[in-house]
C-alpha atoms as a PDB file:
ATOM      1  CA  UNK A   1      -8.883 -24.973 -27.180  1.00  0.00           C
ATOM      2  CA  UNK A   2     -10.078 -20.994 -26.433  1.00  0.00           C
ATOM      3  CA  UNK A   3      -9.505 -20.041 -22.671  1.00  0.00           C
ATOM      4  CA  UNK A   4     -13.451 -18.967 -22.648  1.00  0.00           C
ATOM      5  CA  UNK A   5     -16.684 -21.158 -24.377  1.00  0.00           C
ATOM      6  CA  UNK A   6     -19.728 -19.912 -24.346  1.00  0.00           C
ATOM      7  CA  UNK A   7     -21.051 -23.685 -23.260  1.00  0.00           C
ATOM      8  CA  UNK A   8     -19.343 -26.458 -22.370  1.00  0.00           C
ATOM      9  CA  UNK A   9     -20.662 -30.207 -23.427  1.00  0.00           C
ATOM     10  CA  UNK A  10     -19.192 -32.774 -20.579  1.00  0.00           C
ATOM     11  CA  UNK A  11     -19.369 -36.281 -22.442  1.00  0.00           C
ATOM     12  CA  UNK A  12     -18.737 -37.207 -26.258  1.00  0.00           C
ATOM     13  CA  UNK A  13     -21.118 -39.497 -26.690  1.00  0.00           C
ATOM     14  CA  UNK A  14     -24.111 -39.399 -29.517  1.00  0.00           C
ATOM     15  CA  UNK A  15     -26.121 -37.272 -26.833  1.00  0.00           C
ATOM     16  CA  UNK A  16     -23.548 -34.877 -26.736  1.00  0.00           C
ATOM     17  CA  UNK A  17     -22.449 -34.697 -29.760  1.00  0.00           C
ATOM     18  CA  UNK A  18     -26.196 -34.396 -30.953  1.00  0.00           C
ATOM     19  CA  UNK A  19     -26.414 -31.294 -28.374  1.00  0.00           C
ATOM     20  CA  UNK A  20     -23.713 -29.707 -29.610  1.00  0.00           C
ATOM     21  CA  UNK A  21     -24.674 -29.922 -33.220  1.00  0.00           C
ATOM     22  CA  UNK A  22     -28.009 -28.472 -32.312  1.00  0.00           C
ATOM     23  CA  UNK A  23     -26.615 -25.697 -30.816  1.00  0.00           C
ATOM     24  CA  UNK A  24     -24.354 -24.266 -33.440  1.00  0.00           C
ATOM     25  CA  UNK A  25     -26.757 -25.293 -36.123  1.00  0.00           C
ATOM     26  CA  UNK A  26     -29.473 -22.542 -33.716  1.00  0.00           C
ATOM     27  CA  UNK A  27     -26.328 -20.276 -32.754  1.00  0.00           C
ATOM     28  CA  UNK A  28     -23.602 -20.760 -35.114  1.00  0.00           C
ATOM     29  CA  UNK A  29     -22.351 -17.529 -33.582  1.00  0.00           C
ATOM     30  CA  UNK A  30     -21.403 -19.217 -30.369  1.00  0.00           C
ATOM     31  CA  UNK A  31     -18.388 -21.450 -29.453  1.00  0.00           C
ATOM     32  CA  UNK A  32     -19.070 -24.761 -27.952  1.00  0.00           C
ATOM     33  CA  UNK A  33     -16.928 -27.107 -26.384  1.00  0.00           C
ATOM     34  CA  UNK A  34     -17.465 -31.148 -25.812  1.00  0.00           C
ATOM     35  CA  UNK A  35     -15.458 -32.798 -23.287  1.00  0.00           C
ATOM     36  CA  UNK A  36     -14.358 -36.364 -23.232  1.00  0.00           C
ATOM     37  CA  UNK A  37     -12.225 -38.199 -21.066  1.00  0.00           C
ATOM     38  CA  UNK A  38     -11.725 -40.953 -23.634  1.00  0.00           C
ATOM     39  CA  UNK A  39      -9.057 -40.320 -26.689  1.00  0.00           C
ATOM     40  CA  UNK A  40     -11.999 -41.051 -29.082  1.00  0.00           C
ATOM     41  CA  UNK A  41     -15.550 -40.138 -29.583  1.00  0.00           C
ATOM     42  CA  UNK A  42     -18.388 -42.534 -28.686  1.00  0.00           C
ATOM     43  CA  UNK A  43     -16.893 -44.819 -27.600  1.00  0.00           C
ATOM     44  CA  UNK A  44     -19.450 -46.459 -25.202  1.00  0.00           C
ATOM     45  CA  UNK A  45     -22.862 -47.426 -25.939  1.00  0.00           C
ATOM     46  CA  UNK A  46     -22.996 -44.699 -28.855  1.00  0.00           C
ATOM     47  CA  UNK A  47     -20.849 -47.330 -30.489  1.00  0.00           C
ATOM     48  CA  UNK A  48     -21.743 -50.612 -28.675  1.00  0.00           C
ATOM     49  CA  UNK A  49     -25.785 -51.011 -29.341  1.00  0.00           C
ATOM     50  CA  UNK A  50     -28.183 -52.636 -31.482  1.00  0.00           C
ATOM     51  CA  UNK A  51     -28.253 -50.273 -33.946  1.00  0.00           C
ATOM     52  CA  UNK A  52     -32.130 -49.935 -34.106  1.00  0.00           C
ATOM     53  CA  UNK A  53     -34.498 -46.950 -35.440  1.00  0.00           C
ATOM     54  CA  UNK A  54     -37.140 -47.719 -34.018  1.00  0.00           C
ATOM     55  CA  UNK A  55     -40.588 -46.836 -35.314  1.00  0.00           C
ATOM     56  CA  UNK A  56     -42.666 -45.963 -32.142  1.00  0.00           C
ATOM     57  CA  UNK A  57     -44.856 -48.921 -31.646  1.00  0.00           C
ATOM     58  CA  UNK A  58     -44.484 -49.270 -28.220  1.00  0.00           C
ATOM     59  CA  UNK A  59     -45.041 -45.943 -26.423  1.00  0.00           C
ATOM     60  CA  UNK A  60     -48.684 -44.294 -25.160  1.00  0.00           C
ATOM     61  CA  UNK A  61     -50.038 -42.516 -28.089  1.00  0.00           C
ATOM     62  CA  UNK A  62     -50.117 -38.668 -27.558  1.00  0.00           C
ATOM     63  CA  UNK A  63     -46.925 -39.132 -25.120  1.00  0.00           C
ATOM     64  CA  UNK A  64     -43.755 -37.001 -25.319  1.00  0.00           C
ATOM     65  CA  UNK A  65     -42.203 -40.696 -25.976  1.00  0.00           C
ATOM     66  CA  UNK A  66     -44.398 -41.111 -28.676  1.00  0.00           C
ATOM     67  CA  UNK A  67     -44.229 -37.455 -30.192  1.00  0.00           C
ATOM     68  CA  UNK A  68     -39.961 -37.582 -30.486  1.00  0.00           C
ATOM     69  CA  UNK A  69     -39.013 -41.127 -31.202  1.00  0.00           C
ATOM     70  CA  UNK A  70     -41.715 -40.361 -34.316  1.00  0.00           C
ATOM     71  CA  UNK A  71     -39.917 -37.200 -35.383  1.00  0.00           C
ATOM     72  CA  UNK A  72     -36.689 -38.151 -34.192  1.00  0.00           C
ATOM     73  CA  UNK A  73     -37.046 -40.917 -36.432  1.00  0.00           C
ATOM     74  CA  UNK A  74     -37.656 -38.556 -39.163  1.00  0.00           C
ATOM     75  CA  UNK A  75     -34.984 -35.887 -38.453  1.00  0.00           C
ATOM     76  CA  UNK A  76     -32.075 -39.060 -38.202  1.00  0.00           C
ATOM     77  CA  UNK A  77     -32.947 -40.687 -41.211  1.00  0.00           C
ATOM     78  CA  UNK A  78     -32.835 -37.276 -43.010  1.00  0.00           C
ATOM     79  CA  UNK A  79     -29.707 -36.450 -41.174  1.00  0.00           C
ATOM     80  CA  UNK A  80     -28.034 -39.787 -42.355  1.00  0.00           C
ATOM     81  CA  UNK A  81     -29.304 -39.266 -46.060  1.00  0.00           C
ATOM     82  CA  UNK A  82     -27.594 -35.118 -46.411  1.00  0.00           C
ATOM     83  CA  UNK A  83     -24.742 -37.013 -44.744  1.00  0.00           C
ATOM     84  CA  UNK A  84     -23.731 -40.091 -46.516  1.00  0.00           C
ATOM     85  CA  UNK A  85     -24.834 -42.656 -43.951  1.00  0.00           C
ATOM     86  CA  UNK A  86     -25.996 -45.988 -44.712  1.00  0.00           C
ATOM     87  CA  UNK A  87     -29.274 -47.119 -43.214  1.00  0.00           C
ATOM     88  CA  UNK A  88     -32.085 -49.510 -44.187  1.00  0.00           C
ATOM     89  CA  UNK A  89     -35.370 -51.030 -42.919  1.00  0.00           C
ATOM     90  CA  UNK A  90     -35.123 -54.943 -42.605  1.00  0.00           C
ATOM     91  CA  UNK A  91     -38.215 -54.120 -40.417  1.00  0.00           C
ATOM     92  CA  UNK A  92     -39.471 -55.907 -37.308  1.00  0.00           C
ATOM     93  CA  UNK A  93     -41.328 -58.839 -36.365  1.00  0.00           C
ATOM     94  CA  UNK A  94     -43.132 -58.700 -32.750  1.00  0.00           C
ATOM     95  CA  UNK A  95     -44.592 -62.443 -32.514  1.00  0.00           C
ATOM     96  CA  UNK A  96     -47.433 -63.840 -30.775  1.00  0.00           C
ATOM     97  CA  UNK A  97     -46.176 -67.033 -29.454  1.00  0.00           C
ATOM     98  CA  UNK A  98     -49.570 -68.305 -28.081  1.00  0.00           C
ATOM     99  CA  UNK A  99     -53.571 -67.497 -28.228  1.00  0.00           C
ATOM    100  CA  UNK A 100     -53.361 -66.017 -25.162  1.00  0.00           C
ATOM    101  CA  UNK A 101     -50.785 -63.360 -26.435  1.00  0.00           C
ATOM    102  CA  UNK A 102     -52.747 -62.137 -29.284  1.00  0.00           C
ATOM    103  CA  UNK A 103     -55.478 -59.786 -27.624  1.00  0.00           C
ATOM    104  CA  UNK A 104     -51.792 -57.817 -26.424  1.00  0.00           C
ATOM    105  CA  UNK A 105     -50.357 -58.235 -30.082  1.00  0.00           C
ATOM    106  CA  UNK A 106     -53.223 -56.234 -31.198  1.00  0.00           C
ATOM    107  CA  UNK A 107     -53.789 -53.559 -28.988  1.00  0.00           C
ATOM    108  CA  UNK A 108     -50.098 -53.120 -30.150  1.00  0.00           C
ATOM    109  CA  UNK A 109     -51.052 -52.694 -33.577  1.00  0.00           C
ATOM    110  CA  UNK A 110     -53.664 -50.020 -32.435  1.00  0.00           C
ATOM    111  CA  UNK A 111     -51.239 -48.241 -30.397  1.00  0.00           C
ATOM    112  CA  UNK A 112     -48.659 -48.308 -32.859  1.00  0.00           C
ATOM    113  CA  UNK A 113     -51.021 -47.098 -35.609  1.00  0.00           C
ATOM    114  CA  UNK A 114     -51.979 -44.171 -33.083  1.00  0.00           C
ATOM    115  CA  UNK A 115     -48.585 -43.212 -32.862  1.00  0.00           C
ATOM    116  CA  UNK A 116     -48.613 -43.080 -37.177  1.00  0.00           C
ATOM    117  CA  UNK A 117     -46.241 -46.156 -37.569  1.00  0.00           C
ATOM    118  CA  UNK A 118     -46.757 -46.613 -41.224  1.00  0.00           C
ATOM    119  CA  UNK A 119     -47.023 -50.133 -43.168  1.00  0.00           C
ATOM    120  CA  UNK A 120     -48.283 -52.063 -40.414  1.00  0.00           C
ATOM    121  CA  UNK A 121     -49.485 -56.022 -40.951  1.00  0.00           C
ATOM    122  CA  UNK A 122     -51.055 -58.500 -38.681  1.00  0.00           C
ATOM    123  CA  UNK A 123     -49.524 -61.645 -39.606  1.00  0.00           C
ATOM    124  CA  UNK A 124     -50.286 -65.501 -39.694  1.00  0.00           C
ATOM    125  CA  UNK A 125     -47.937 -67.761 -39.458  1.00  0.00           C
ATOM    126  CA  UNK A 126     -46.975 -68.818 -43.491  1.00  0.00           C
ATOM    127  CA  UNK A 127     -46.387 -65.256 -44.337  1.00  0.00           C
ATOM    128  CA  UNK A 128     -44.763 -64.431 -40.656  1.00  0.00           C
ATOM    129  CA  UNK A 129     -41.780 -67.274 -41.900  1.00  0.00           C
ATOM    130  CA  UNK A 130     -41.957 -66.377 -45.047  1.00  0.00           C
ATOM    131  CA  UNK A 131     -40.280 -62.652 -43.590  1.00  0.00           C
ATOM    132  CA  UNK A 132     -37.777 -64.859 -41.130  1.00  0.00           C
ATOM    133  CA  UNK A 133     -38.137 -68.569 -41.598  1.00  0.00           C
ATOM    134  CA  UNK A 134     -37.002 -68.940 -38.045  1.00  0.00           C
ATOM    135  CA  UNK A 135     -39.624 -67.726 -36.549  1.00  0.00           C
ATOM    136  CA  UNK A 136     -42.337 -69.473 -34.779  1.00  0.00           C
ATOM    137  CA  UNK A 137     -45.212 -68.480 -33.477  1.00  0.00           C
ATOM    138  CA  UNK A 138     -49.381 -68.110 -33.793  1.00  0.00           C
ATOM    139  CA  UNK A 139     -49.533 -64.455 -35.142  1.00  0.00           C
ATOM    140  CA  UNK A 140     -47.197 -61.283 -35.823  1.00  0.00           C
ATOM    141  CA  UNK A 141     -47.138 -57.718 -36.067  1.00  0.00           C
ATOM    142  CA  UNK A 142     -45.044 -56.727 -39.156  1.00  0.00           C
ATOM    143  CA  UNK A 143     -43.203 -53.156 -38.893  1.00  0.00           C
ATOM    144  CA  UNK A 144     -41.418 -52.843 -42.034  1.00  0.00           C
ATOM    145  CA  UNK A 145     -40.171 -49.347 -41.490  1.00  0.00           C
ATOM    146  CA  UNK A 146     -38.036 -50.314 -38.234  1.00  0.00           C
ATOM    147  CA  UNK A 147     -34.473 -49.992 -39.093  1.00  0.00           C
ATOM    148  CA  UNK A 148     -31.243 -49.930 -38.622  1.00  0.00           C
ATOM    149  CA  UNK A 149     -28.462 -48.067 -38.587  1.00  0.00           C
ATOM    150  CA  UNK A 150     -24.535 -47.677 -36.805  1.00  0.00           C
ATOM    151  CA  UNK A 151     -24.995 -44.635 -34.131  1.00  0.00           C
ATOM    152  CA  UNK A 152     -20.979 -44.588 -33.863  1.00  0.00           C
ATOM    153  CA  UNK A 153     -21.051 -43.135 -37.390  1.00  0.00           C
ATOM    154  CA  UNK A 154     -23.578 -40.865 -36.894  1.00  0.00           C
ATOM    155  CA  UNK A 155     -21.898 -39.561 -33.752  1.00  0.00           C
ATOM    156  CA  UNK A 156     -19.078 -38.960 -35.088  1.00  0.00           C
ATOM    157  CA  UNK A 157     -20.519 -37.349 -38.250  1.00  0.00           C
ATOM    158  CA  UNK A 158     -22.739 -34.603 -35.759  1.00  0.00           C
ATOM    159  CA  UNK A 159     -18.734 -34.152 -34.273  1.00  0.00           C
ATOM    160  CA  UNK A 160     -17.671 -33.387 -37.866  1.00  0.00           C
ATOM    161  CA  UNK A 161     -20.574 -31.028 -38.947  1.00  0.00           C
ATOM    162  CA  UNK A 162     -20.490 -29.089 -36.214  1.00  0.00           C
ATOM    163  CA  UNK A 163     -16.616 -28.043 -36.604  1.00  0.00           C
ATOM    164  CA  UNK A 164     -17.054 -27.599 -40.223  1.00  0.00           C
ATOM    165  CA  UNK A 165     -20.160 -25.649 -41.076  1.00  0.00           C
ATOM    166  CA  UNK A 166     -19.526 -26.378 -44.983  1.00  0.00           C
ATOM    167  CA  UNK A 167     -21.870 -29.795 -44.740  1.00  0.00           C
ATOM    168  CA  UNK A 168     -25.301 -30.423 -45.064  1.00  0.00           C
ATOM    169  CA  UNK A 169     -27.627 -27.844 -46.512  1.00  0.00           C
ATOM    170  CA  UNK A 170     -24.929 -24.965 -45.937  1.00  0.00           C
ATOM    171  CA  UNK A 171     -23.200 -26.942 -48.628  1.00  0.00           C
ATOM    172  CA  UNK A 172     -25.217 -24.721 -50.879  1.00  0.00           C
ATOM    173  CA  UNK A 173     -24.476 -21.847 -49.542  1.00  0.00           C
ATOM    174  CA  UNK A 174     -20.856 -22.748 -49.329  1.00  0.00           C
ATOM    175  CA  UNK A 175     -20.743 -23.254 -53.201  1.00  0.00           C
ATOM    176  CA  UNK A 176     -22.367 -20.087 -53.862  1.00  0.00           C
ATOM    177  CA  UNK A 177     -19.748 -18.057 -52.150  1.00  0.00           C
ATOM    178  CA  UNK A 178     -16.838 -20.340 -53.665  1.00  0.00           C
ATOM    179  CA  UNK A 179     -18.068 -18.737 -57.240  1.00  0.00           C
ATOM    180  CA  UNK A 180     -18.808 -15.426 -55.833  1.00  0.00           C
ATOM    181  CA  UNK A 181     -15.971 -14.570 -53.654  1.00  0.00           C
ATOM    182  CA  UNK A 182     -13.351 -15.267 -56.731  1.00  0.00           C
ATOM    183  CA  UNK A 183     -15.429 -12.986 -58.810  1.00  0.00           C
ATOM    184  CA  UNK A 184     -15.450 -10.272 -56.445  1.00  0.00           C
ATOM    185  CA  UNK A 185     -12.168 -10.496 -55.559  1.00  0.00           C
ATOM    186  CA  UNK A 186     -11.195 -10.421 -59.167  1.00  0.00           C
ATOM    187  CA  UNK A 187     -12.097  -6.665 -59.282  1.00  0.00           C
ATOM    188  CA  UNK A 188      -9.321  -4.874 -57.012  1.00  0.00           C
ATOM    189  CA  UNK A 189      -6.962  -7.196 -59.150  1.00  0.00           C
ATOM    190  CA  UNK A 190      -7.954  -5.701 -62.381  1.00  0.00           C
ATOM    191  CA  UNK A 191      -5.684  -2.427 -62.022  1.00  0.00           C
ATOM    192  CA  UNK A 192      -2.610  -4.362 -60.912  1.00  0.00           C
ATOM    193  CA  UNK A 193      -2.613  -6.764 -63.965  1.00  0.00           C
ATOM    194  CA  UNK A 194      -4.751  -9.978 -64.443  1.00  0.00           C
ATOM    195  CA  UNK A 195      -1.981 -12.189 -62.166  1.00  0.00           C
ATOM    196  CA  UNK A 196      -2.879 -10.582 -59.237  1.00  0.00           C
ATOM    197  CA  UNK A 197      -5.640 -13.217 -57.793  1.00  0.00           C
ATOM    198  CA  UNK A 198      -5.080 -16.411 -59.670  1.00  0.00           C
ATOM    199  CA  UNK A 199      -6.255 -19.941 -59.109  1.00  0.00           C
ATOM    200  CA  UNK A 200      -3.261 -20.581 -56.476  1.00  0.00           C
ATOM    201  CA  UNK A 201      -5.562 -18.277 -54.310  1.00  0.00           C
ATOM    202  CA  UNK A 202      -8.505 -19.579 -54.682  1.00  0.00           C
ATOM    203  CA  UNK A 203      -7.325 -23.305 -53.997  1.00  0.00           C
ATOM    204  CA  UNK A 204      -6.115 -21.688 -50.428  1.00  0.00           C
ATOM    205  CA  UNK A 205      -9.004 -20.222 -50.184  1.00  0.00           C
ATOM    206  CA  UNK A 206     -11.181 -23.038 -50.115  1.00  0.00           C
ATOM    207  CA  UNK A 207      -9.003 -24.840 -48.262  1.00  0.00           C
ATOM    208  CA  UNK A 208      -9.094 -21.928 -44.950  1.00  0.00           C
ATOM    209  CA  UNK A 209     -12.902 -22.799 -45.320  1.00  0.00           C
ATOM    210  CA  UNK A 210     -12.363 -26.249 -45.019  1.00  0.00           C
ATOM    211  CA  UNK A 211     -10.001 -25.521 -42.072  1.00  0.00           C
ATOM    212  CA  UNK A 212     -11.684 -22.626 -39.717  1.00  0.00           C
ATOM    213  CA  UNK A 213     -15.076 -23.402 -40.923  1.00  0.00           C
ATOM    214  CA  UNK A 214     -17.588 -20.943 -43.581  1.00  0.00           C
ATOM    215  CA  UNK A 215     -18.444 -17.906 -41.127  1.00  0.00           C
ATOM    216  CA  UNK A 216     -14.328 -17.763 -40.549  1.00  0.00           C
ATOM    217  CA  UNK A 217     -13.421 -17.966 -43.791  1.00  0.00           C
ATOM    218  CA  UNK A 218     -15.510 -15.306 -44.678  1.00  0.00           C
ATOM    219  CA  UNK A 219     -14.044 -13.353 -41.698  1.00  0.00           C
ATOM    220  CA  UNK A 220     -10.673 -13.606 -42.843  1.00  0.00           C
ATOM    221  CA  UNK A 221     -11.726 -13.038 -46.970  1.00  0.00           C
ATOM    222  CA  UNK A 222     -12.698  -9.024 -45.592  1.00  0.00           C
ATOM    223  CA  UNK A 223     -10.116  -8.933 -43.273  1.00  0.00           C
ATOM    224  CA  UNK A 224      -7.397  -9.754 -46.080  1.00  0.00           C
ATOM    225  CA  UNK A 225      -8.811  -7.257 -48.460  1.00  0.00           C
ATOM    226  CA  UNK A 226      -9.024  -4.829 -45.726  1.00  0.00           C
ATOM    227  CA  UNK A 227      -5.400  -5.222 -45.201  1.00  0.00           C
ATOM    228  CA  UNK A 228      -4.412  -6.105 -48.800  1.00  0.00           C
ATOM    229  CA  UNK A 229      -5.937  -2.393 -49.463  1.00  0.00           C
ATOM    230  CA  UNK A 230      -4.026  -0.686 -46.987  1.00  0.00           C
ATOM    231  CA  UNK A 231      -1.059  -2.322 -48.122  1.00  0.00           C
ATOM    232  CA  UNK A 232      -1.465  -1.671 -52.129  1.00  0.00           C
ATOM    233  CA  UNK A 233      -2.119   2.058 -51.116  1.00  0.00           C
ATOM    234  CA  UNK A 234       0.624   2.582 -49.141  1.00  0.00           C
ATOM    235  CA  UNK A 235       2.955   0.125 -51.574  1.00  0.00           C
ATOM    236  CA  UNK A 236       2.018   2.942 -54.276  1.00  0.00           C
ATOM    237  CA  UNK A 237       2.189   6.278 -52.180  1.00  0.00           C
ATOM    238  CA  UNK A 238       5.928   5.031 -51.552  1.00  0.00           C
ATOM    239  CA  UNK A 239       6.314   3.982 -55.091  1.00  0.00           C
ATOM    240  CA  UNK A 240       7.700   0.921 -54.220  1.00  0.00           C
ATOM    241  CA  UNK A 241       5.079  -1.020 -56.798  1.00  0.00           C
ATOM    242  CA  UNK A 242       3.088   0.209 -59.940  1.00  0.00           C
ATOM    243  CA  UNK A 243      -0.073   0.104 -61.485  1.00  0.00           C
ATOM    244  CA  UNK A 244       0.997  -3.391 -63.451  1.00  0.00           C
ATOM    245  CA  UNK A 245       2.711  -5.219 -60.485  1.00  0.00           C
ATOM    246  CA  UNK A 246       1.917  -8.829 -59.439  1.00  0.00           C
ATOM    247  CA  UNK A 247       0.787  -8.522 -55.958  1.00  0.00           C
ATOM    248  CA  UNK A 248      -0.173 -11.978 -54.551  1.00  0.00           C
ATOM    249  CA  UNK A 249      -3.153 -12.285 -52.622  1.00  0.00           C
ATOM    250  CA  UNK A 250      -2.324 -15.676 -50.809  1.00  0.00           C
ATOM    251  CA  UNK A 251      -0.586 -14.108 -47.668  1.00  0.00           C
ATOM    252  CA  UNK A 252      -3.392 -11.882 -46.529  1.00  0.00           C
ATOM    253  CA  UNK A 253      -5.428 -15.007 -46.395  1.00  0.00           C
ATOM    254  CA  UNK A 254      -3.207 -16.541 -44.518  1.00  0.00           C
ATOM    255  CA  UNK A 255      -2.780 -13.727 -42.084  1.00  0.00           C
ATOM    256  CA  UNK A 256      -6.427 -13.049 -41.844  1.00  0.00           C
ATOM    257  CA  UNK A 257      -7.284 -16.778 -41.315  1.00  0.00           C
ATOM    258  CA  UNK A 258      -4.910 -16.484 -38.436  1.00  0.00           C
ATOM    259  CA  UNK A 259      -6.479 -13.451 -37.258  1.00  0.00           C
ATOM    260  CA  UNK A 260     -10.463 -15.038 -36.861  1.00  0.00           C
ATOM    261  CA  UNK A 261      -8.623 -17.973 -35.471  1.00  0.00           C
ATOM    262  CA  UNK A 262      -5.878 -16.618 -32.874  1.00  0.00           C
ATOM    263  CA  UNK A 263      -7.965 -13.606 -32.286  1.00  0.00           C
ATOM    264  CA  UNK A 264     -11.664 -14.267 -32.646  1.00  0.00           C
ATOM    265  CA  UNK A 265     -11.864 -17.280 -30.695  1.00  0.00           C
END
């Protein structure tokens, strides 16, 4: 861990680890640090809950309650789909279990459709056990778009994306400069014979992205050529090498992913 962070996350739970993906994902020019005192992430309620995504039925509509768990709703479930997590919607049954409790069952179901829950049903009781035969009661609110979903995983999956920038929609990005980069490297190599960047170095390449993270490996791509260049020049003032000489490229990566790592922080 750097001796200096620009902020410092105390607890590695989903909270956390959410904060600390927001962050880079606003400032990926900063360095953030979560602490835990655990030796694994989330490994309290983040990974011992329910599991529910809930839909918003319960909160007062136009309420700061109501406004997030509707978009954070949104924003998870989009999160979980760019990232591979599994989630469904068995929805949710909220049952009636008396006369008296229906007047409160359906101010619910105005409430709830306030807050833009979608798919809402009032119930009876045939179709209510026809959804969970165990069930029993005189009416239901059905909220098929409550769902479920195992916070551990996406904790630990807001850890991963925000050490490793190459995820999500930088993915796109991230292929763009794989084909690029090559290409553009290919031209110093021309003069020193075709050899001279090969598919050995782009394999390491891609894998210093993987380890120090896109804006890194992109750091250490210029300051390899910038060295590599110095190098070749001075190589050929000496004439220790010629025009047609196989000059690897694979160490100055190396040394200039060392550099943005040891040096940069």
């Amino acid at each position: 861990m750097a001796d200096r962070v620009d902020v410092a996350i105390i607890g590695g739970g989903i909270v956390g680890l959410a904060t600390a993906h927001l962050l880079l994902e606003a400032r990926p020019d900063i360095s953030v640090t979560v602490l835990e005192k655990e030796p694994e992430l989330a490994a309290h309620q983040s990974g011992h809950n329910s599991g529910v995504i809930h839909a918003g039925l319960y909160y007062a509509p136009g309420s700061l309650k109501a406004t997030l768990c509707r978009e954070g709703k949104a924003k998870l479930e989009r999160f979980a789909g760019e990232h591979g997590i599994p989630f469904r919607h068995p929805g949710k049954l909220v049952i009636a279990l008396s006369d008296s409790e229906r007047p409160r069952l359906e101010a619910l179901c105005e409430r709830a459709t306030a807050n833009g829950v979608e798919g809402l049903e009032i119930l009876g009781p045939e179709r209510m056990r026809e959804l969970e035969p165990h069930a029993a009661g005189v009416q239901a609110l059905w909220s098929p778009k409550t769902g479920i979903i195992d916070f551990r995983t996406v904790a630990l999956a807001y850890a991963v994306s925000g050490a490793n920038p190459l995820v999500g929609s930088d993915l796109i990005l991230a292929v763009a400069a794989a084909l690029a980069i090559p290409a553009l490297l290919f031209l110093p190599s021309i003069p020193f014979g075709s050899g001279a960047f090969g598919i050995g170095d782009v394999k390491l390449l891609v894998g210093i992205g993987l380890l120090v993270g896109g804006s890194r490996a992109l750091g250490s791509v210029v300051f390899a050529l910038a060295v590599s260049g110095v190098v070749l020049i001075l190589l050929l003032a000496a004439r220790r090498i010629g025009r047609r000489t196989y000059v690897p490229f694979g160490p100055f990566f190396i040394i200039g992913a060392l550099w943005v790592v040891l040096l940069r922080g």
